[in-house]
Structure formats: C-alpha cells, structure tokens
C-alpha atoms as a PDB file:
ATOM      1  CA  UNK A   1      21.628 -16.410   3.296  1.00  0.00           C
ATOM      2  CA  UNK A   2      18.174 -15.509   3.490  1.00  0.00           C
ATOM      3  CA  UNK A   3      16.145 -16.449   6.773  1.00  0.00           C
ATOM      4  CA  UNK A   4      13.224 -18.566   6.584  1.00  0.00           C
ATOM      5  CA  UNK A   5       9.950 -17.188   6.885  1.00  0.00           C
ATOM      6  CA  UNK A   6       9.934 -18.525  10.061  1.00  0.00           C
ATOM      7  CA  UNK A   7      12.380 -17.181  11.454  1.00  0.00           C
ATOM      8  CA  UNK A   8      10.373 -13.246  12.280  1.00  0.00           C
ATOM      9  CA  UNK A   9       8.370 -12.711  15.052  1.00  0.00           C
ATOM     10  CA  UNK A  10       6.505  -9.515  13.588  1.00  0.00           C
ATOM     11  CA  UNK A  11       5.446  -8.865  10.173  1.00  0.00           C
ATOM     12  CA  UNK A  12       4.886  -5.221   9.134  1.00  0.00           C
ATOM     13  CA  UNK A  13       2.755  -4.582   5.658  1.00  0.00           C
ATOM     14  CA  UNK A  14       2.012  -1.600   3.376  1.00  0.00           C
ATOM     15  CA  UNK A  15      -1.332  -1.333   3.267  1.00  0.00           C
ATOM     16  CA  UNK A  16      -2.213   0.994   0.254  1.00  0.00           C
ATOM     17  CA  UNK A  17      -1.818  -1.073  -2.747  1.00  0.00           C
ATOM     18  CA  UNK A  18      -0.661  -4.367  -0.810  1.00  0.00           C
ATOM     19  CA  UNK A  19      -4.207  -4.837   1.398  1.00  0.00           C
ATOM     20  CA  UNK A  20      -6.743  -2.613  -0.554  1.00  0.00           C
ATOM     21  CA  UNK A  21      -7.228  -2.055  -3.837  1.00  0.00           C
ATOM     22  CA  UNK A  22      -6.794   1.381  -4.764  1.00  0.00           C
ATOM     23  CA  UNK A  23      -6.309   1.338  -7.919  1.00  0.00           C
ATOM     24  CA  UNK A  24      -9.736   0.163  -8.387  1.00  0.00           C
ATOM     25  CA  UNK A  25     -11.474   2.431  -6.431  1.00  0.00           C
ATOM     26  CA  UNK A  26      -9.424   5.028  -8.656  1.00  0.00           C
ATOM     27  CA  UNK A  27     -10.587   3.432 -11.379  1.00  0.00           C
ATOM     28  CA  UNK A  28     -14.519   3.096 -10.379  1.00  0.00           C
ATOM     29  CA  UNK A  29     -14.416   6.748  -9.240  1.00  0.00           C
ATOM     30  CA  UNK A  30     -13.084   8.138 -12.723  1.00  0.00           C
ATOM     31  CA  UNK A  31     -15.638   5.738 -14.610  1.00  0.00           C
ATOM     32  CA  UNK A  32     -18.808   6.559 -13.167  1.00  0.00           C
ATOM     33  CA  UNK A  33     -17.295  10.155 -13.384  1.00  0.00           C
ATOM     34  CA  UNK A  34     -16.450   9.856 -16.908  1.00  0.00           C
ATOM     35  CA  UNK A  35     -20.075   7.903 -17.870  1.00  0.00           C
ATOM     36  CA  UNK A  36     -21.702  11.099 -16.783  1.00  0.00           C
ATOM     37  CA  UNK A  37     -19.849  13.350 -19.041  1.00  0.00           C
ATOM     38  CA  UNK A  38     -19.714  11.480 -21.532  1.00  0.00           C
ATOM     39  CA  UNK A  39     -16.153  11.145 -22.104  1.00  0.00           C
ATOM     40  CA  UNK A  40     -14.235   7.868 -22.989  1.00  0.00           C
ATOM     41  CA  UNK A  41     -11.575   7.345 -20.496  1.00  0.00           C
ATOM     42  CA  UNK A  42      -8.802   4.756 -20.454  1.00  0.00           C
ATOM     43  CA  UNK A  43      -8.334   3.360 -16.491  1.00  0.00           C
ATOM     44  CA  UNK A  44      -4.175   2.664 -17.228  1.00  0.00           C
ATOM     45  CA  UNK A  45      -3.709   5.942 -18.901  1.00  0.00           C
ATOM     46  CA  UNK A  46      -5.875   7.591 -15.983  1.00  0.00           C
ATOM     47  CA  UNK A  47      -3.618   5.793 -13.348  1.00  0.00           C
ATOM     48  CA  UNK A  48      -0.555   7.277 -15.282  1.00  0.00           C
ATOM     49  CA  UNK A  49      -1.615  10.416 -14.927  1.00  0.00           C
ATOM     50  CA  UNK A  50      -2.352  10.175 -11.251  1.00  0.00           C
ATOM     51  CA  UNK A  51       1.282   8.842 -10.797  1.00  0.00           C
ATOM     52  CA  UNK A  52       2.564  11.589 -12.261  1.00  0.00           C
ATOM     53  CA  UNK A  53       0.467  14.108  -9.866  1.00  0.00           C
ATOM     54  CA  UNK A  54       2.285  12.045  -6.849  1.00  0.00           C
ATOM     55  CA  UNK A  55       6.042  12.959  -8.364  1.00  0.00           C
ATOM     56  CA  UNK A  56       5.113  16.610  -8.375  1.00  0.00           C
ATOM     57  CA  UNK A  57       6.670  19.124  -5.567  1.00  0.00           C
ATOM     58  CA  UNK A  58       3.329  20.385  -4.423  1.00  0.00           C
ATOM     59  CA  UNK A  59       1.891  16.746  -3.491  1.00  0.00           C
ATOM     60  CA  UNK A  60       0.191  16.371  -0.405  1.00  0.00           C
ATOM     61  CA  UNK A  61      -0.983  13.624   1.958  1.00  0.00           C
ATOM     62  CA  UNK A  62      -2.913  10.446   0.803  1.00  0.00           C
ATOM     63  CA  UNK A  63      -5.630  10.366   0.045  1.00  0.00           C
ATOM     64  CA  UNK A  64      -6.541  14.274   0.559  1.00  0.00           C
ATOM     65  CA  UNK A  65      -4.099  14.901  -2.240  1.00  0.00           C
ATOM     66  CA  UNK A  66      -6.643  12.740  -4.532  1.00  0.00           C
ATOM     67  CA  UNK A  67      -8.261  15.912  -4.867  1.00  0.00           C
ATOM     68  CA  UNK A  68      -5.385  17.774  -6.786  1.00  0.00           C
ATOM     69  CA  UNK A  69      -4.921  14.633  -8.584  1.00  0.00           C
ATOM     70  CA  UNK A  70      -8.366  14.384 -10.042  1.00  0.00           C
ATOM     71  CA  UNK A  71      -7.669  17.812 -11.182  1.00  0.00           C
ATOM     72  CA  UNK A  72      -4.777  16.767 -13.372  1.00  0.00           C
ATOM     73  CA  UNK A  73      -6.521  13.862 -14.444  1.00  0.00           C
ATOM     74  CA  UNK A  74      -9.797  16.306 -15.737  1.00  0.00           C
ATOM     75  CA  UNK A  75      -7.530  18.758 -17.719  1.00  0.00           C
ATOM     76  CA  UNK A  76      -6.109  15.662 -19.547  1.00  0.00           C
ATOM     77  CA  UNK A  77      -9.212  13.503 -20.088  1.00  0.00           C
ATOM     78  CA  UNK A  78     -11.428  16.718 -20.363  1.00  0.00           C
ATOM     79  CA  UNK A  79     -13.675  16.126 -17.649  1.00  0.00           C
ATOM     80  CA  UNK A  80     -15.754  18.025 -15.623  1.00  0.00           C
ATOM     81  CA  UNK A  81     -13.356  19.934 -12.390  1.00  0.00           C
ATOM     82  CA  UNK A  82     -15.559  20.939  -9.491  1.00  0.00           C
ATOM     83  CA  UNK A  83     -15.294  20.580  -5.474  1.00  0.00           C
ATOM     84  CA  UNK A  84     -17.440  18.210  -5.544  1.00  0.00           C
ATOM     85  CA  UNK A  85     -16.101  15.752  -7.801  1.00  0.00           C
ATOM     86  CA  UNK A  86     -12.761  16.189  -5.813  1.00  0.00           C
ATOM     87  CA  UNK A  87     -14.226  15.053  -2.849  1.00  0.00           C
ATOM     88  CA  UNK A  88     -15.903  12.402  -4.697  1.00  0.00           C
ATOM     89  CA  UNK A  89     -12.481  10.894  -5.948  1.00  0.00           C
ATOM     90  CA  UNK A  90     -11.329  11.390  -2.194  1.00  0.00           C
ATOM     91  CA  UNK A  91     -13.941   9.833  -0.400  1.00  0.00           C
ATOM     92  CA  UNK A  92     -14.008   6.800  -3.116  1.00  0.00           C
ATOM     93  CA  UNK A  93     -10.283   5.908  -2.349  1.00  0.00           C
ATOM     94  CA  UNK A  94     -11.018   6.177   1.450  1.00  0.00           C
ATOM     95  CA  UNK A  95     -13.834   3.397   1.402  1.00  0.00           C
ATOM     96  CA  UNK A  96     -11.381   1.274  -1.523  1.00  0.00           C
ATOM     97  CA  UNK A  97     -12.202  -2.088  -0.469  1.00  0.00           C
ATOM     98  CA  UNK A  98      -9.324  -5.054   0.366  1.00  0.00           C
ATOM     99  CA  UNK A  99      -7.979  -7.012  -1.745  1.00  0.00           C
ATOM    100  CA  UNK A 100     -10.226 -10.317  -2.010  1.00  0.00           C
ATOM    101  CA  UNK A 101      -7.606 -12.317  -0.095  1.00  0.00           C
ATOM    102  CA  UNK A 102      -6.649  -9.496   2.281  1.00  0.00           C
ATOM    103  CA  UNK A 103      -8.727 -10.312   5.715  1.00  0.00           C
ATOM    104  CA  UNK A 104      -8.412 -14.193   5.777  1.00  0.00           C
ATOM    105  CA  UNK A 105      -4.874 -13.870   4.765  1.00  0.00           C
ATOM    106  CA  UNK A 106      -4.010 -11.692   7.583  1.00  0.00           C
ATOM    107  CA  UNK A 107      -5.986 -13.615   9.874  1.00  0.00           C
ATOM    108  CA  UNK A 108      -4.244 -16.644   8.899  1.00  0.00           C
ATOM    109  CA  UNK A 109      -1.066 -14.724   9.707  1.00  0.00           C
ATOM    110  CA  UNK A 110      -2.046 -12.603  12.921  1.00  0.00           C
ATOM    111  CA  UNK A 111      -1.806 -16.704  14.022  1.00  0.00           C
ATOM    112  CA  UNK A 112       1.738 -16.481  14.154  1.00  0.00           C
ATOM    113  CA  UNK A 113       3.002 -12.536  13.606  1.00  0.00           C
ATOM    114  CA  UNK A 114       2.157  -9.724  15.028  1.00  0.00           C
ATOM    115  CA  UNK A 115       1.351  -7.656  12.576  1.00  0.00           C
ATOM    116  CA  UNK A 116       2.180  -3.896  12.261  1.00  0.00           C
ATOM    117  CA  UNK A 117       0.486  -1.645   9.619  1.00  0.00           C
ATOM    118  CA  UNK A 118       2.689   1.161   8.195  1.00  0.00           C
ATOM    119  CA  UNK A 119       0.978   3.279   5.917  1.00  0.00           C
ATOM    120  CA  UNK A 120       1.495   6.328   4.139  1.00  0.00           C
ATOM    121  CA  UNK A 121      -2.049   6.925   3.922  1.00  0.00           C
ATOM    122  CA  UNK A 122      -3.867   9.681   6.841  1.00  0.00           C
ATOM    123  CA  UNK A 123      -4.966   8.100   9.900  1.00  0.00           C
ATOM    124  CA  UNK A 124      -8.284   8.753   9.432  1.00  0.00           C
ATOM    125  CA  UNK A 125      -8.105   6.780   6.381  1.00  0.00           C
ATOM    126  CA  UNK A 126      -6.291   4.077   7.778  1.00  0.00           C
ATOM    127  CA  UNK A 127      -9.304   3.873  10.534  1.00  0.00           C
ATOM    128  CA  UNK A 128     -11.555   3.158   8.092  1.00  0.00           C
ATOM    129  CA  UNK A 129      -8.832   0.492   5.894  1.00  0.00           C
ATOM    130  CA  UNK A 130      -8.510  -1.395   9.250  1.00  0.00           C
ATOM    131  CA  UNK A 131     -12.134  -1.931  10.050  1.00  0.00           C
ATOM    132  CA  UNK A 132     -12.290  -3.295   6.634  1.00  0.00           C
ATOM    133  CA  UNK A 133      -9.782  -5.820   7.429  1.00  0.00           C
ATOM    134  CA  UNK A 134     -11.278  -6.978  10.336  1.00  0.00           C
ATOM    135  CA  UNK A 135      -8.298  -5.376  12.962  1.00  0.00           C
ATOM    136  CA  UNK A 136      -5.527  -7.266  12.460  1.00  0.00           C
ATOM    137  CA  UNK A 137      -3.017  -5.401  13.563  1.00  0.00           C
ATOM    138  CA  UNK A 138      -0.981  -4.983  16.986  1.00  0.00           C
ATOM    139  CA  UNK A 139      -0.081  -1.959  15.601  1.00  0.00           C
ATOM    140  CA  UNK A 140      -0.633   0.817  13.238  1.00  0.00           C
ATOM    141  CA  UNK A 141       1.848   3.217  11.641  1.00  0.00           C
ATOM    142  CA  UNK A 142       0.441   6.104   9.428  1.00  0.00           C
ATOM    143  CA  UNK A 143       1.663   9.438   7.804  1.00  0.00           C
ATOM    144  CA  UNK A 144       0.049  10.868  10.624  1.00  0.00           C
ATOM    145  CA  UNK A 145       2.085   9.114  13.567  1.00  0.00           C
ATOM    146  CA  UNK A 146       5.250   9.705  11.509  1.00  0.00           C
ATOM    147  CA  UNK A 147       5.605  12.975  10.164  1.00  0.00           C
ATOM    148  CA  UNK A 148       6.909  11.549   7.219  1.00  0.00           C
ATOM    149  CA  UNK A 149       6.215   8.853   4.205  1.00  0.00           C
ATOM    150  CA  UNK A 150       8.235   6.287   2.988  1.00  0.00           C
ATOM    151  CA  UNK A 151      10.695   5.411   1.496  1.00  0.00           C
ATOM    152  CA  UNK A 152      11.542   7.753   4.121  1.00  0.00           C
ATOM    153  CA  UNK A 153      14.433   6.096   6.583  1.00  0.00           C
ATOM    154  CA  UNK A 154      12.408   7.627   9.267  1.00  0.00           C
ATOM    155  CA  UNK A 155       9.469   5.830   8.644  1.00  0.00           C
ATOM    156  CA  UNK A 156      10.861   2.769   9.491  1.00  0.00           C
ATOM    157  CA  UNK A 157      13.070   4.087  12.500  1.00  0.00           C
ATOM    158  CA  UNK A 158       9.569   4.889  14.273  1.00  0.00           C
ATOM    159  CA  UNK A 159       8.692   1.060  13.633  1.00  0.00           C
ATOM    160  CA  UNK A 160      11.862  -0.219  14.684  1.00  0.00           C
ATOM    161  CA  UNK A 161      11.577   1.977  18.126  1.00  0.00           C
ATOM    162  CA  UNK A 162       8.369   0.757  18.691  1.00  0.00           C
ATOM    163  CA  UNK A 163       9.271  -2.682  18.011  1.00  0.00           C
ATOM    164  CA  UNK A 164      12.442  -2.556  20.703  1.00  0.00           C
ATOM    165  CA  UNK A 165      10.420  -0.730  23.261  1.00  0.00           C
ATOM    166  CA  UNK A 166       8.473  -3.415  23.821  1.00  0.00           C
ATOM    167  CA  UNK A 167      11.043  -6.315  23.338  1.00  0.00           C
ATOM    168  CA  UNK A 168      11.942  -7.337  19.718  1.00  0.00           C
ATOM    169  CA  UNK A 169      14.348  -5.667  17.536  1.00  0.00           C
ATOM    170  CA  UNK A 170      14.147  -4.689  13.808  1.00  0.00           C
ATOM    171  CA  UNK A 171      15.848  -8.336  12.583  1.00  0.00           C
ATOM    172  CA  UNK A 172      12.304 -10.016  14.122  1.00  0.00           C
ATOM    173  CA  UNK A 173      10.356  -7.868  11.669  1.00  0.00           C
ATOM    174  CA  UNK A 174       9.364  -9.843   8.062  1.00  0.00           C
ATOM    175  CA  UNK A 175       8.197  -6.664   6.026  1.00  0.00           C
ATOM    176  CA  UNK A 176       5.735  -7.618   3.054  1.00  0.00           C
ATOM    177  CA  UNK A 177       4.439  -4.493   0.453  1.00  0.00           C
ATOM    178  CA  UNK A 178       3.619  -4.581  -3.169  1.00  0.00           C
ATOM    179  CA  UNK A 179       5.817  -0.992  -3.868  1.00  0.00           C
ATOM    180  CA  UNK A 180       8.999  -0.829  -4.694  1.00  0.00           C
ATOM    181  CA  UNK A 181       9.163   2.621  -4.603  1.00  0.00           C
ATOM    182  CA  UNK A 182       8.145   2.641  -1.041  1.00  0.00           C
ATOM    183  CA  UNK A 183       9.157  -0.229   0.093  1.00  0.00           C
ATOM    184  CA  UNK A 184      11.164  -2.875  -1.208  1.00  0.00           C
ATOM    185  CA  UNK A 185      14.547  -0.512  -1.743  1.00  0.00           C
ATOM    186  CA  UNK A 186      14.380   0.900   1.606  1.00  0.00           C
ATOM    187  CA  UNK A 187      13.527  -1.944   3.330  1.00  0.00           C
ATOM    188  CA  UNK A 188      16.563  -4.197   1.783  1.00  0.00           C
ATOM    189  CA  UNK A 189      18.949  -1.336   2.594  1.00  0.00           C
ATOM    190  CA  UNK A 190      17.584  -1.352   5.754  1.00  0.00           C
ATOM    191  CA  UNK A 191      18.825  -4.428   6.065  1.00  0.00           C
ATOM    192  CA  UNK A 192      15.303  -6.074   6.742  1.00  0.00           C
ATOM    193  CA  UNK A 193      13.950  -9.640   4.746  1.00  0.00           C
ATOM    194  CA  UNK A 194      11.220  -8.677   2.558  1.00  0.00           C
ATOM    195  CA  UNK A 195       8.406 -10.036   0.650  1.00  0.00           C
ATOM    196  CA  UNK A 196       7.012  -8.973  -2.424  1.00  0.00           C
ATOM    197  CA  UNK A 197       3.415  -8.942  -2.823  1.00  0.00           C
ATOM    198  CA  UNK A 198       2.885  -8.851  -6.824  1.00  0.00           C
ATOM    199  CA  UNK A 199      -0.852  -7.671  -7.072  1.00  0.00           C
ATOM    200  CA  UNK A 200      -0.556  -6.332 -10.357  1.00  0.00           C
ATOM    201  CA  UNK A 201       0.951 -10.051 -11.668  1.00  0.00           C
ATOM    202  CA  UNK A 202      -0.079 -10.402 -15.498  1.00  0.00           C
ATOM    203  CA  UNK A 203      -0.087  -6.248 -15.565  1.00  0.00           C
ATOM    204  CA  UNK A 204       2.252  -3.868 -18.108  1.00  0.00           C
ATOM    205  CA  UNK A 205       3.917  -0.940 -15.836  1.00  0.00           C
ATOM    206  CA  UNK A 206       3.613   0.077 -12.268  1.00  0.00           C
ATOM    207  CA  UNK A 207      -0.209   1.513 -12.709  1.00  0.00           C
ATOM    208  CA  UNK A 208      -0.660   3.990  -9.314  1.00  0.00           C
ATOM    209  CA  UNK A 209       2.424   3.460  -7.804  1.00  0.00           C
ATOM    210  CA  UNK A 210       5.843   5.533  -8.317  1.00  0.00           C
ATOM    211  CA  UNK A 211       8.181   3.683 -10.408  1.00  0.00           C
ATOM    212  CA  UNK A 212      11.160   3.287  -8.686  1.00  0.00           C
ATOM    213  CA  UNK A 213      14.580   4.171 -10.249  1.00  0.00           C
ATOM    214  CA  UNK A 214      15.651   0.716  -9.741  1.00  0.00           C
ATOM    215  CA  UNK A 215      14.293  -2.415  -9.033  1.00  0.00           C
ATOM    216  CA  UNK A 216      15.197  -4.650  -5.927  1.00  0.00           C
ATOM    217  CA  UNK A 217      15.244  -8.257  -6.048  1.00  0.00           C
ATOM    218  CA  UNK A 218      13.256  -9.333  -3.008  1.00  0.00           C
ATOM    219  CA  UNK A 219      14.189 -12.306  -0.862  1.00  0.00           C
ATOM    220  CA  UNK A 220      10.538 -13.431  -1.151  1.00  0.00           C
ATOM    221  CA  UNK A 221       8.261 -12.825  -3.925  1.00  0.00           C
ATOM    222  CA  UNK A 222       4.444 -13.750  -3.830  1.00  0.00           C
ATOM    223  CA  UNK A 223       1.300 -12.655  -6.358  1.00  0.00           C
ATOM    224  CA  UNK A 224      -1.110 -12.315  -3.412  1.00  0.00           C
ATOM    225  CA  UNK A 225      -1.493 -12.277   0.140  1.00  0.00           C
ATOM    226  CA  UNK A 226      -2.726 -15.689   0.228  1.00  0.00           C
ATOM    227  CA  UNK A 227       0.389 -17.154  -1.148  1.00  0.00           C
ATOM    228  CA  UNK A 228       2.105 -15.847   1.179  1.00  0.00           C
ATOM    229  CA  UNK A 229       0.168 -17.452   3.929  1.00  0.00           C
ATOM    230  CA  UNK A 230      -0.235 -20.504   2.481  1.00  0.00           C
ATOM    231  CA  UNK A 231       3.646 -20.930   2.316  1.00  0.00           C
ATOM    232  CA  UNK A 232       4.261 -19.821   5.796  1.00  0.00           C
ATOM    233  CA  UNK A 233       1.820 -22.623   6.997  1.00  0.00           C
ATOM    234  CA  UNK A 234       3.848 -25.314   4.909  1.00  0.00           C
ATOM    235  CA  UNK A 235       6.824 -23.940   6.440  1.00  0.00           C
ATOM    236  CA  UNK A 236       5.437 -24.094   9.891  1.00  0.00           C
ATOM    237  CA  UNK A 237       4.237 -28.112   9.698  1.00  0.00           C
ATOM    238  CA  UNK A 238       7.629 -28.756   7.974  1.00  0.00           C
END
C-alpha cells in the first residue's frame, strides 16, 4: 500500500529538468545561435541530438559537457563550431531559469519537508540553480559531493547517510523528479515512494532526458510542482 503524502518527513527533488527548465534554455541558446547563421533549426530534433551526446562513452559532467554536445548538435544542423559558442551553450544552461511554479511551490513545501536537492548537475551550477529558487533546501546533493550521477545506487546511499546521521532514515524521504531515467527506476527499487513530476505533459518523447529502458509506474504522478503542493495541503487539512 502506498503511504500518504503525509506520511515523509523529507522530500528530496531532481533539480535539472524537475525545478529549471533546461530544455528551454537549450532551446533559446541553439535559436539565437541558429538566427545568426542563418540556419533553420528544429528545437525537438536539436534536443534529440543532445540526448544522444549524453548516451555516448566520452560524456562528461553537466553542464560542462554542453560544450561537446553543442558540437554534435553543429555537425548535424550545420552550424557554426567555435569555443566560443561552446561556452555560450554552457553558460546559457547554467543561468536556465525555474520552472514558473518552481520557487512558490517549494516554498509552499519547505512548510512541511525538508527538502534535499540531489542533482547531477556541478556544484557550481547548482549554486547558481539554488539562488534562483530562493534557497529552499536543507540540503544539497550534486555530482560534485557524490562522485557519481544517478541512477547511480550510490547517489542515493550518500542521501540516505546524510539523512540517518542526523536522525531520519531513508523511509522518511518522499523523492519527487521528472526523469525516469534518473530517477523514478532507481528510486522504486530503492524501495523509496516517489512522485512524478510530468513537465513535459501534452509533449511526444522524452525531449533532453535519457529514455529509460523501461518505464516505472510511480506511486504519485503530478504535471507540475504546484500540483503537487496543492495536494499535499488538501491532505494536510484533511
């Protein structure tokens, strides 16, 4: 039986994806990149390609592997490959914006979580994700902290320590994410309740995120942030 939402006294969140849009500041990168060349460029084909660049051996860390990326994306849209537009891509992903619902949703929910960031993005990325967000979090997981990126077990066994160090245990943690590559799978063999944050509701395909070989069936499923909180307050007056 699934617990109630209730029932957790953490909640732990991708943030990539779930909290800020990356795809659109993917997107708005390769446009304005593409306007200046001249060259027509279609966003979900774009974001196909960069998912691609993510499966491949030689992938590095987000979002310093954007850089690479864009360079698979210029060979096949036949834009322009320089340094500098690398570091353009990069630095536009870094300063992606959050999700409109994002900070008041997690505000709302700070109320009665606390709420753990685990992120596969760089920490000096993250930094900059947080302040966007207005610091939610009692804590903050990244690639960085890890030495390694989910779905990686280990990810999540350096949350759980945490966690029990300083009194809860992993069956108080309520973990919400938009991937299922990353983090729906794991998380339900895990054994942990998730949620299922649906931002690309109303969308063909999985856009910048791996596909996952199979898809989980979450014990809660949401389109946005905001639905989420909204249906934890409910729960909480009922």
């Amino acid at each position: 039986m699934t617990k109630p939402l209730t029932a957790f006294a953490y909640m732990s969140f991708d943030v990539v994806g779930t909290l800020m849009d990356f795809e659109a500041a993917i997107t708005g990168a390769l446009t304005a990149i593409a306007r200046e060349a001249g060259v027509d460029l279609d966003d979900e084909e774009a974001l196909s390609v960069y998912r691609a660049a993510r499966y491949e051996p030689d992938a590095g860390l987000f979002p310093d592997d954007l850089g690479r990326c864009y360079g698979r994306i210029a060979a096949r849209f036949g834009l322009p490959d320089t340094d500098e537009l690398r570091a353009r891509v990069i630095d536009a992903v870094a300063e992606a914006s959050p999700f409109p619902d994002s900070p008041e949703a997690l505000a709302r929910l700070g109320t009665h979580y606390k709420l753990i960031a685990m992120t596969n993005a760089r920490r000096w990325a993250f930094e900059k994700y947080e302040a966007k967000l207005g610091f939610p979090f009692w804590a903050g997981f990244t690639v960085d902290d890890t030495g390694t990126e989910k779905p990686d077990p280990a990810f999540f066994h350096k949350v759980f320590a945490h966690v029990e160090a300083t009194g809860g245990t992993a069956d108080d943690i309520l973990h919400a994410a938009q991937s299922q590559h990353h983090d729906i799978g794991i998380s339900r063999r895990l054994g942990m309740t998730n949620v299922w944050i649906e931002r690309r509701h109303g969308q063909a395909g999985y856009g910048a995120t791996i596909e996952p070989e199979t898809f989980t069936e979450p014990d809660y499923h949401f389109r946005s942030l905001m639905e989420l909180a909204d249906a934890i307050e409910s729960a909480t007056v009922t």
